[in-house]
Protein backbone atom coordinates (compact mmCIF):
# COMPACT_ATOMS: atom_id res chain seq x y z
CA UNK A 1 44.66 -13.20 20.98
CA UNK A 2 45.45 -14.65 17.74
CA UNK A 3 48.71 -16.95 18.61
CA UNK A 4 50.43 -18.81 15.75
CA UNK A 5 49.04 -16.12 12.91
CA UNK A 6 51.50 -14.80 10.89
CA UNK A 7 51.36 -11.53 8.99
CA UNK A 8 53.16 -9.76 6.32
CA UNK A 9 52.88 -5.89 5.19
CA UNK A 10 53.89 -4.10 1.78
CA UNK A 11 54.48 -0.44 1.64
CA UNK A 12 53.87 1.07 -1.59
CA UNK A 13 54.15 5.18 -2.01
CA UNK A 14 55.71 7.96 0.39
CA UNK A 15 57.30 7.98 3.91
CA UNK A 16 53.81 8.90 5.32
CA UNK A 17 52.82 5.44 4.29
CA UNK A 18 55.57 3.61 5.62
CA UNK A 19 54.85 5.51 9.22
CA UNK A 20 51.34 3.88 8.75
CA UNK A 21 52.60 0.79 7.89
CA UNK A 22 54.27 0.42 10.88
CA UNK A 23 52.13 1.32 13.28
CA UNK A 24 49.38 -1.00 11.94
CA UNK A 25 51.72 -3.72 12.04
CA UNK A 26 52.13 -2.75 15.85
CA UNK A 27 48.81 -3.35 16.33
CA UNK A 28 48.98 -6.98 14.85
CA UNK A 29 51.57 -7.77 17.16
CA UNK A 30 49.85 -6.72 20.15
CA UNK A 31 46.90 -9.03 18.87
CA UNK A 32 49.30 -11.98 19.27
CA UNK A 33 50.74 -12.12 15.72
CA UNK A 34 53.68 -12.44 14.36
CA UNK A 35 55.21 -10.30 11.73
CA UNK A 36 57.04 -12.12 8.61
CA UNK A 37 58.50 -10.95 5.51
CA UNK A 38 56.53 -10.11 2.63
CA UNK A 39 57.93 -12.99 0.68
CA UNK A 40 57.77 -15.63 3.61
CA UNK A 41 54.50 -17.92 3.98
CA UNK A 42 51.65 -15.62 6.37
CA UNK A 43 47.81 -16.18 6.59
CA UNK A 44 47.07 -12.52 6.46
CA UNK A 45 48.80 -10.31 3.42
CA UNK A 46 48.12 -6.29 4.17
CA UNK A 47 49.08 -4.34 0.77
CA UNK A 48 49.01 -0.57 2.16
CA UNK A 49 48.18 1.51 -1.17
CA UNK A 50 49.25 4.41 -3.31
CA UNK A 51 47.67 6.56 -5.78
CA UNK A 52 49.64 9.70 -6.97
CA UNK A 53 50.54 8.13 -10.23
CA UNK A 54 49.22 5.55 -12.83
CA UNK A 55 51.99 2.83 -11.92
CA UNK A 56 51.47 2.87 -8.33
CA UNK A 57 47.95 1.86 -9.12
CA UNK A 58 49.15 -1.07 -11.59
CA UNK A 59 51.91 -2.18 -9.18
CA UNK A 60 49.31 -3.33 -6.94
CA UNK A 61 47.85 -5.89 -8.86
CA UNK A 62 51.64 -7.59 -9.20
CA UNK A 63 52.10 -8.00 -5.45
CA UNK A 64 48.45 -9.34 -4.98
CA UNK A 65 50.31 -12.07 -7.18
CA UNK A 66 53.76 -12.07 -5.27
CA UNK A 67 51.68 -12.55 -2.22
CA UNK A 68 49.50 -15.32 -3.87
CA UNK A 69 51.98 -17.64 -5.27
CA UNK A 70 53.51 -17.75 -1.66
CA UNK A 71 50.47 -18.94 0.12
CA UNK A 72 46.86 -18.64 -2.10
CA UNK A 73 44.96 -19.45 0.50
CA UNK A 74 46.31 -16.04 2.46
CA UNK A 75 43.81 -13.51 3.59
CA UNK A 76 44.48 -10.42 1.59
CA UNK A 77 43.88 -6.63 3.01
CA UNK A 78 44.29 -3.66 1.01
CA UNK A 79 44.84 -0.34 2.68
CA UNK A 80 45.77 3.41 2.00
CA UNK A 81 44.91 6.05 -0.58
CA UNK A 82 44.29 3.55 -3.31
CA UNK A 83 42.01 1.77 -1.27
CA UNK A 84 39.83 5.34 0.03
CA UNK A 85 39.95 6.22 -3.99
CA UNK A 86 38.81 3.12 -5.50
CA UNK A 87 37.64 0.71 -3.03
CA UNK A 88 35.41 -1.21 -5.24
CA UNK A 89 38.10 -1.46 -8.13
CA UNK A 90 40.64 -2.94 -5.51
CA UNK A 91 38.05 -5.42 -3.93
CA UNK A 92 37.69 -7.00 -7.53
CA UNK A 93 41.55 -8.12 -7.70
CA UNK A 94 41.37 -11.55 -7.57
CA UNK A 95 42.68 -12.64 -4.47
CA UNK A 96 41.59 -9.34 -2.54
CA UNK A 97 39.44 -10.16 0.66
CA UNK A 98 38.78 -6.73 2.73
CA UNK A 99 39.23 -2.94 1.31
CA UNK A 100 39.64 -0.44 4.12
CA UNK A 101 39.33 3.19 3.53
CA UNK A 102 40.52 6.21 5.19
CA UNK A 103 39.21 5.87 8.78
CA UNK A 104 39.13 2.10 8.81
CA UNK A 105 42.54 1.08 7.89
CA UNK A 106 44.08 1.90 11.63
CA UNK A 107 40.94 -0.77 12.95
CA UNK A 108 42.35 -3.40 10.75
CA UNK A 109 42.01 -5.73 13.57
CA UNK A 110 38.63 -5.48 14.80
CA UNK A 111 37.83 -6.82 10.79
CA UNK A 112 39.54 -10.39 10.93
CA UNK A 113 37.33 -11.80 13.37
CA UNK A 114 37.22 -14.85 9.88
CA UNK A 115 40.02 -15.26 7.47
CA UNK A 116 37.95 -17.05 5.41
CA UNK A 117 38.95 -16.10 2.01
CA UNK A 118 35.78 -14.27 -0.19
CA UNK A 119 34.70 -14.41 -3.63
CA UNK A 120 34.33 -10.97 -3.94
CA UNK A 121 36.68 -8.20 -1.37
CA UNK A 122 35.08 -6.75 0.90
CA UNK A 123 34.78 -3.20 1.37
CA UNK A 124 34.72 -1.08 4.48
CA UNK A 125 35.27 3.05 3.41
CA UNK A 126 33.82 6.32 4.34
CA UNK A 127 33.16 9.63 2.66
CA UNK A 128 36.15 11.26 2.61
CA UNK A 129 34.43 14.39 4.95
CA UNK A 130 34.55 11.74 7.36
CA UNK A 131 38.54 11.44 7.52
CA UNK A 132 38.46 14.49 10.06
CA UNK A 133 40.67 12.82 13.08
CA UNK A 134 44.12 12.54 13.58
CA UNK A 135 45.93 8.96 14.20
CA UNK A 136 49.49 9.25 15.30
CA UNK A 137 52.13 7.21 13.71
CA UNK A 138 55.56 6.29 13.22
CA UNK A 139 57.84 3.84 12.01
CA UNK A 140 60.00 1.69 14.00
CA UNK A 141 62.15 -1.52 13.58
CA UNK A 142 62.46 -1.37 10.02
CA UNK A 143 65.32 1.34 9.37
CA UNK A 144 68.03 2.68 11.02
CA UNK A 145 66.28 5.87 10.85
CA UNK A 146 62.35 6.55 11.50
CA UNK A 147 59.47 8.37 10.17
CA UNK A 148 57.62 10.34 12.15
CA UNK A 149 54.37 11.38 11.19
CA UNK A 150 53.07 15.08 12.52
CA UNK A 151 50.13 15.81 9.98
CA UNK A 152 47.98 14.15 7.85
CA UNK A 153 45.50 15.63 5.02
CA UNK A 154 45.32 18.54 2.63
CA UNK A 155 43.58 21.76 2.15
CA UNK A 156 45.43 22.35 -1.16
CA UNK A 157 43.77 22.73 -4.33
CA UNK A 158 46.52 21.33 -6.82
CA UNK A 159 44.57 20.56 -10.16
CA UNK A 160 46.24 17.46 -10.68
CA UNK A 161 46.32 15.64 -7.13
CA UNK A 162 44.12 12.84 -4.92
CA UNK A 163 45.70 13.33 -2.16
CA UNK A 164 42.84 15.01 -0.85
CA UNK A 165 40.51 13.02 -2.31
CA UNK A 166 42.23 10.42 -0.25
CA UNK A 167 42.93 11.67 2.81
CA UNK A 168 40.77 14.52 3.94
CA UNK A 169 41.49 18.09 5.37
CA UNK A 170 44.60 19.08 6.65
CA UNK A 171 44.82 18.22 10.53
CA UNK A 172 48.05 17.98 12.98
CA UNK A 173 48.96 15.66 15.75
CA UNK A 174 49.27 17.66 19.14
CA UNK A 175 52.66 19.05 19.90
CA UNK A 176 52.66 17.18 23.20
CA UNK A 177 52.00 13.69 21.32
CA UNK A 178 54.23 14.29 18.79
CA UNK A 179 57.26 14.80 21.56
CA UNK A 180 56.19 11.76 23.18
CA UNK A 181 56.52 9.89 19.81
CA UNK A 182 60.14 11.18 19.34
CA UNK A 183 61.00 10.50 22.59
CA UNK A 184 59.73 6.89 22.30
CA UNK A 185 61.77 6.10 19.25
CA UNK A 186 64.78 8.16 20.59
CA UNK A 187 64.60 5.37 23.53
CA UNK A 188 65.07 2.61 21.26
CA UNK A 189 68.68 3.62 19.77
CA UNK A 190 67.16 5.11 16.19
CA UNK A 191 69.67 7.80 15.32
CA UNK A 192 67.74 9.54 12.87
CA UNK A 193 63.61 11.10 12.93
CA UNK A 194 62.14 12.12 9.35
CA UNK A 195 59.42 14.18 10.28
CA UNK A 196 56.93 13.01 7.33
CA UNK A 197 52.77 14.36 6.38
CA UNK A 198 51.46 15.15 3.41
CA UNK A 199 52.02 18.88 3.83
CA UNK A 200 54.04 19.24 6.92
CA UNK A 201 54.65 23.13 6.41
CA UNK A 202 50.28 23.32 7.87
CA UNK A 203 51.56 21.68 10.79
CA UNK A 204 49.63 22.75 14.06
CA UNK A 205 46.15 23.64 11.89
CA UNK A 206 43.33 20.92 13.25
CA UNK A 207 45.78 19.83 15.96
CA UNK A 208 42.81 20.01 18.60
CA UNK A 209 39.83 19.40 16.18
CA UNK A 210 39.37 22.98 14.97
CA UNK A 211 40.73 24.73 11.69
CA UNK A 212 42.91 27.01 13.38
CA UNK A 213 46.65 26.76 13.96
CA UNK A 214 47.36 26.05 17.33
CA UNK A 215 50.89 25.86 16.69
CA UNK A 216 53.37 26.33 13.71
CA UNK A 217 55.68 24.55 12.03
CA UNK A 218 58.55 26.16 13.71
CA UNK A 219 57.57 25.88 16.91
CA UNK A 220 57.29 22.07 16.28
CA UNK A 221 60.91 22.56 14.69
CA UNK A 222 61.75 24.29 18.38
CA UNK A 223 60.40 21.89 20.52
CA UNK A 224 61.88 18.60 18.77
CA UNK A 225 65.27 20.04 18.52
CA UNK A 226 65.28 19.92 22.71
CA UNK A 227 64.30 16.45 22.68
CA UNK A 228 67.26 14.52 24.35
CA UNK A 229 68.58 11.15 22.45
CA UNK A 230 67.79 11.95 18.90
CA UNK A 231 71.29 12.46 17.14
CA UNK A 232 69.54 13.93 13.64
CA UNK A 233 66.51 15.65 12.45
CA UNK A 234 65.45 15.63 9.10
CA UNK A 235 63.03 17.58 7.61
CA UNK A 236 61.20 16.08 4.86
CA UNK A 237 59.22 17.35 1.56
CA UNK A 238 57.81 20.86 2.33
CA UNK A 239 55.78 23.59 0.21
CA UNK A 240 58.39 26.56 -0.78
CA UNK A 241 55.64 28.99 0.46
CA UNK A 242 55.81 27.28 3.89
CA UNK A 243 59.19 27.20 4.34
CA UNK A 244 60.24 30.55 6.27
CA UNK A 245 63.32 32.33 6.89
CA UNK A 246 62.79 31.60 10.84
CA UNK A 247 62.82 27.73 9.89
CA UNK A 248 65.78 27.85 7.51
CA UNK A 249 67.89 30.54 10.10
CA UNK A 250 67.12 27.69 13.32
CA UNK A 251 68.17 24.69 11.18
CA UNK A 252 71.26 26.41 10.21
CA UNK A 253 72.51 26.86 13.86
CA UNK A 254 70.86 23.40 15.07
CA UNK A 255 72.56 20.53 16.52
CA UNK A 256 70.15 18.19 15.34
CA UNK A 257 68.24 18.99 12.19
CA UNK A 258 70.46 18.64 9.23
CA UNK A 259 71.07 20.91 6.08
CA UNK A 260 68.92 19.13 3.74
CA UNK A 261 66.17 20.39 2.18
CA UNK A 262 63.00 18.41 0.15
CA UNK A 263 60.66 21.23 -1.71
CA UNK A 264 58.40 20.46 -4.56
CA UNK A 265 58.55 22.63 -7.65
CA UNK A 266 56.64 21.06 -10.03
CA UNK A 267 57.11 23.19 -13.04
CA UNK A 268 59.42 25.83 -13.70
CA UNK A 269 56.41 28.11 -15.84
CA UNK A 270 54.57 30.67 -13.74
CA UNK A 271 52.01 29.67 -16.55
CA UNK A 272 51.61 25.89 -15.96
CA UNK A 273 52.44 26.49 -11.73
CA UNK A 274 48.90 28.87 -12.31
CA UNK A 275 47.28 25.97 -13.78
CA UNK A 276 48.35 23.62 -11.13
CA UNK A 277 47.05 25.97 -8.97
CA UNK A 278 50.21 26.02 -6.88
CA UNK A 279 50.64 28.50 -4.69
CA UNK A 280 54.10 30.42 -5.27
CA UNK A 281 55.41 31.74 -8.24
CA UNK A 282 59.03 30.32 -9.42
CA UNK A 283 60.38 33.76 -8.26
CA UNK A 284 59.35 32.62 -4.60
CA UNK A 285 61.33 29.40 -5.65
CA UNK A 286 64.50 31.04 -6.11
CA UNK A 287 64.35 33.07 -3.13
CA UNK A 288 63.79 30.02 -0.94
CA UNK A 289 66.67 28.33 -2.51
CA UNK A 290 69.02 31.35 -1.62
CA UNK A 291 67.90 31.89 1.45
CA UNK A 292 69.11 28.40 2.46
CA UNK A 293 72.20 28.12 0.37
CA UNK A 294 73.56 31.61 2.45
CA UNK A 295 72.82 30.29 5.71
CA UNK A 296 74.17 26.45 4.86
CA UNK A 297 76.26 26.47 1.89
CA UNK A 298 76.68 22.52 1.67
CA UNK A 299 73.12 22.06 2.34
CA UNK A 300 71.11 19.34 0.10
CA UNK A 301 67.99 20.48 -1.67
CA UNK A 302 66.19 18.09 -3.65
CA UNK A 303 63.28 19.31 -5.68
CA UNK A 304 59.75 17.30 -7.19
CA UNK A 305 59.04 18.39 -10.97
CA UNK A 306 56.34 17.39 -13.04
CA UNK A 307 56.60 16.52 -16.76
CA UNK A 308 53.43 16.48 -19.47
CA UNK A 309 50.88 18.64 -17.52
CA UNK A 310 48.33 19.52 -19.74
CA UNK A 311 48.93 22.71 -21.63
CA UNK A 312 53.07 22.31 -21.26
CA UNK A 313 54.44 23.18 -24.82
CA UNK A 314 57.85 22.61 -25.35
CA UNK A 315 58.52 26.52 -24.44
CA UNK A 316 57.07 25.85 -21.25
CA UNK A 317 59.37 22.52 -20.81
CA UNK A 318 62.65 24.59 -22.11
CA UNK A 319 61.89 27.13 -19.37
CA UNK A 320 61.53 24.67 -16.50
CA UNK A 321 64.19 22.96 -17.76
CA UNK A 322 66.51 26.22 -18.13
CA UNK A 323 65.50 27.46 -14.22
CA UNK A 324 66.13 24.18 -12.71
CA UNK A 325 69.83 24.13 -14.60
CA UNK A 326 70.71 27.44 -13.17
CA UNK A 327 69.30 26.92 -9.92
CA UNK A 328 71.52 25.70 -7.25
CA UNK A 329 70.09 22.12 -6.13
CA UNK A 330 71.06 18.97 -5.68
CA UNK A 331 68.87 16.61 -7.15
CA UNK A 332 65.50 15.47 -8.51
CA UNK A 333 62.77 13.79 -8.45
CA UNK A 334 60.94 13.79 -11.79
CA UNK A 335 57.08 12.49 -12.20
CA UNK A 336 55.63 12.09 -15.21
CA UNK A 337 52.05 13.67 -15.32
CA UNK A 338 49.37 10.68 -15.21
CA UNK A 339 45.43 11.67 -15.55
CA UNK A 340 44.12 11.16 -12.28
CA UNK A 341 40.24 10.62 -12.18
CA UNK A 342 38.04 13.25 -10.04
CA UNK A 343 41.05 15.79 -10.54
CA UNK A 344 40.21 19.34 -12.87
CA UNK A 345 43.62 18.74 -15.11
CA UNK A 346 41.91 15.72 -15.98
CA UNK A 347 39.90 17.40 -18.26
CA UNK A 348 41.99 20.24 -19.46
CA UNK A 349 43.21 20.57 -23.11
CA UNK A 350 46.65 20.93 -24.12
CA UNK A 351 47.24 16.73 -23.48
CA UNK A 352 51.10 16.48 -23.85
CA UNK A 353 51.18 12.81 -25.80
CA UNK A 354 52.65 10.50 -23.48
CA UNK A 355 56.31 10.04 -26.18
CA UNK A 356 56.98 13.38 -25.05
CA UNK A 357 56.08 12.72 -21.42
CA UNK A 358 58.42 10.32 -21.51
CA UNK A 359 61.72 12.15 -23.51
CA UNK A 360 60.89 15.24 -21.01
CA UNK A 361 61.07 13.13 -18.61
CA UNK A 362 64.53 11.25 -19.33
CA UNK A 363 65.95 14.81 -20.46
CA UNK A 364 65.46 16.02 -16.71
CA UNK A 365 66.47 12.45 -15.16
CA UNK A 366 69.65 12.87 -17.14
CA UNK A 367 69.71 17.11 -15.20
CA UNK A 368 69.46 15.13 -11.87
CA UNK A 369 72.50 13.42 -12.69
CA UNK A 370 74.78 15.74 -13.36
CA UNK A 371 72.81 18.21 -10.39
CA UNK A 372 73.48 14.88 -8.07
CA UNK A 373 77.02 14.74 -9.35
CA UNK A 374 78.24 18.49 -8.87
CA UNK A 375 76.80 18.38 -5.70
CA UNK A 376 79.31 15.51 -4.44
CA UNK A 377 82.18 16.85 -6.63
CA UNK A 378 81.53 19.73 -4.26
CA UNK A 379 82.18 18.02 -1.19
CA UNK A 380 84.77 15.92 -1.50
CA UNK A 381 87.83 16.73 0.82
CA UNK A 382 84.64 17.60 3.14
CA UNK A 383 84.88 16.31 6.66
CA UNK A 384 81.25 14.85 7.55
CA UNK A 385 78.94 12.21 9.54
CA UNK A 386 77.52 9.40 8.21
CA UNK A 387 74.79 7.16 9.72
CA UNK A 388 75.03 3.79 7.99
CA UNK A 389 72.38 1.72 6.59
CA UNK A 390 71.83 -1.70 8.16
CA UNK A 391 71.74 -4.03 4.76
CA UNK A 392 74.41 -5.87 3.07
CA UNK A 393 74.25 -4.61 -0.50
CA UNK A 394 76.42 -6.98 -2.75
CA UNK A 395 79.51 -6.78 -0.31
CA UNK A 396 78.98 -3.28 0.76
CA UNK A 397 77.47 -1.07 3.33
CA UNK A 398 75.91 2.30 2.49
CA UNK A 399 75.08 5.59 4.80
CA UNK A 400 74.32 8.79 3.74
CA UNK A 401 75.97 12.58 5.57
CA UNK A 402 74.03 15.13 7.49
CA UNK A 403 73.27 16.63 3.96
CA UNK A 404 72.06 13.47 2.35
CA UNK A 405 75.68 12.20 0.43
CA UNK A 406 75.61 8.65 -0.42
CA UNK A 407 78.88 6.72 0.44
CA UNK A 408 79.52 3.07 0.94
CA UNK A 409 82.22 0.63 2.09
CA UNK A 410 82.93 -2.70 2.47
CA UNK A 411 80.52 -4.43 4.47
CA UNK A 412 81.32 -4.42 8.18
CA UNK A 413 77.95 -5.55 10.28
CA UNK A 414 79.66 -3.40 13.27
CA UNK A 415 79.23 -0.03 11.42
CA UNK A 416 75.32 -0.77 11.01
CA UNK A 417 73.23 2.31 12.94
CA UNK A 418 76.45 3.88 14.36
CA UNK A 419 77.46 7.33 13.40
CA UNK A 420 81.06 8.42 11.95
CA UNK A 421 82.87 11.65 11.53
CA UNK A 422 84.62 10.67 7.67
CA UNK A 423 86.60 12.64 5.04
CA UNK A 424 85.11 12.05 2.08
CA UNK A 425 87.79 11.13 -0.83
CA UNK A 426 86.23 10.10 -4.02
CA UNK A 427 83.16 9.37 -6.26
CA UNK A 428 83.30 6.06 -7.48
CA UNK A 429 82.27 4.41 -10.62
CA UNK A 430 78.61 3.91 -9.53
CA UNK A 431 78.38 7.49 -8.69
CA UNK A 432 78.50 7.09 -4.81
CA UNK A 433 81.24 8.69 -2.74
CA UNK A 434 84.30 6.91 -0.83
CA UNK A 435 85.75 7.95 2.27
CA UNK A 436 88.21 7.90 4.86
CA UNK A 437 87.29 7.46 8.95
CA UNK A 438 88.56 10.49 10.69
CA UNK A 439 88.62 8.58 14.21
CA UNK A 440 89.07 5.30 15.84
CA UNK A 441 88.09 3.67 12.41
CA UNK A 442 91.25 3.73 10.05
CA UNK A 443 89.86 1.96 7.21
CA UNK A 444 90.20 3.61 4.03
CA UNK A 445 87.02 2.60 1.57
């Protein structure tokens, strides 16, 4: 036991590493540690990494510093993809002691036997063949709602992406573990389970050590809507190709997983989506976007896009830009194409300079907004449920519906992690919706 320690964890990236997070930071605490804030005084610092674009990597260097001017003499620990990518290139940050790759970062523990701090970081990683287990995780304590990890890995090919340079083959939790995990956080009063991978649509493929799928995705969708205590469901990013009517259809009649959908595009071009080597067509796209907008009209899609792959001309821009106007979504998230190392579109031809990266990329920001705003003017008068957030934003509290609207209200510490049936009234001037409670609550906001 390590009594009196004090640790502190930063999550940079996706909801698959703030699962990871979480559980690692269980395992300090069953060490005899004690978990502070990120900006409070600790003697160990654990940076848990990303590497899908340019700034996550640069980002990392800035909170070596946060961490540093709080206490210098703290032990440092960098985890996650960055770390499994470029170990070495981490473990020469100044103020970096240990670099854990892939299979090492969930036996953090076993590698602070001395805190002493090093001259140079030192590096424990594997070849990523290796990374061909499965750790469970999820997130706990730190939200009102949790994420729930169910697969890990990739078997994709997409030119431009790590990811599987930093986390292996695709591979599943078992369906038995992965019930016991939702049941577990269902027991502590969490309201809300984001089931989170990096491509959860392959769920059930590696589940018992072998390639094949031992279950599917649906079935997982089947069995966790019977578990007892979890109010919501949500689903999050998931390939369009993997996404079948039989999934769509259940969630539409479920109790528990809500109409709110996260699938990646990428690019609007059958051209450039054949050069990412993605595997749908945008006609698939469009199809999958029908399909759940028939069965749950006021359901929330959000889409990824990609601006500045190599070989995008402003034709091919135009035409992404054109589908995703007409298209009947809610929002975006845009990413501006960075050259990864070790990836083919690294050295393709066609570079888009990075000045039009960057006006592609606030042209289909600006298409979010208006996407994000329709979709809200659409539901007001709506009756929905919001689960509120548990921080005190500037005087106000936030929550979000079943199909992902943003509202807030004053602050009231009594609405935090309880669930409301509200009539939604009004967007305000920061583009976040108003409401009035429907029951007990009479408070208009």
């Amino acid at each position: 036991m390590r009594e009196n320690k004090k640790v502190a964890f930063y999550t940079l990236g996706c909801k698959l590493n703030f699962s990871e997070t979480s559980t690692i930071a269980r395992s300090f605490e069953s060490e005899g540690f004690d978990r502070v804030e990120f900006d409070q005084e600790a003697d160990i610092y654990v940076i848990n990494t990303c590497s899908v674009t340019e700034n996550a990597d640069k980002r990392f260097k800035s909170i070596v510093k946060q961490a540093r001017k709080v206490n210098e003499d703290a032990f440092i620990a960098a985890v996650g993809c960055y770390a499994q990518l470029k170990p070495e290139e981490l473990a020469s940050v100044e103020g970096v002691d240990l670099v854990l790759g892939a299979t090492e970062k969930f036996k953090i523990t076993d590698y602070l036997n001395d805190l002493s701090k090093n001259d140079f970081g030192e590096v424990h990683s594997c070849e990523i063949q290796e990374a061909d287990f499965y750790v469970g995780s999820y997130s706990i304590g730190d939200r009102t709602r949790a994420f729930l990890k169910v697969q890990d890995g990739c078997d994709y090919k997409c030119t431009y992406c790590t990811i599987p340079l930093a986390r292996g083959i695709s591979r599943s939790d078992t369906l038995e573990n992965v019930l016991k995990n939702a049941a577990e956080i269902a027991a502590q009063d969490i309201k809300e389970i984001v089931l989170t991978g990096v491509n959860i649509g392959d769920y059930g493929k590696g589940e018992f050590g072998n390639k094949k799928h031992e279950h599917t995705f649906f079935e997982l969708v089947e069995a966790l809507d019977r578990v007892e205590g979890i109010e919501r469901l949500r689903i999050s990013s998931i390939e369009p190709n993997l996404l079948k009517n039989e999934t769509i259809d259940f969630v539409a009649q479920s109790k528990a997983f809500v109409p709110h959908f996260h699938i990646p595009l990428q690019s609007g071009s059958n051209e450039i989506l054949g050069l990412m080597r993605r595997r749908y067509r945008r006609e698939l796209y469009t199809d999958r976007v029908a399909r759940i907008k028939s069965a749950m009209p006021h359901a929330c899609i959000g889409v990824d896009v990609i601006v500045g792959f190599p070989g995008e001309t402003e034709e091919h821009f135009l035409e992404t830009y054109h589908f995703l106007n007409e298209l009947d979504i809610s929002y975006l998230h845009v990413f501006t194409y960075s050259e990864r190392d070790n990836t083919l579109a690294a050295d393709m031809e066609g570079i888009v300079p990075k000045r039009v990266r960057a006006k592609r990329s606030k042209m289909l920001r600006g298409l979010s907004a208006k996407k994000r705003r329709a979709f809200y003017e659409g539901e007001i008068g709506q009756l929905r449920t919001v689960l509120f957030e548990g921080e005190n934003k500037e005087g106000y509290i936030h929550g979000f519906t079943e199909n992902y609207v943003k509202v807030k209200a004053p602050w009231d510490p009594a609405l935090v992690n309880t669930l409301h049936q509200v009539r939604l009234t009004r967007i305000d001037e920061d583009g976040m919706v108003r409401f009035e409670f429907t029951g007990e609550k009479a408070l208009t906001a």
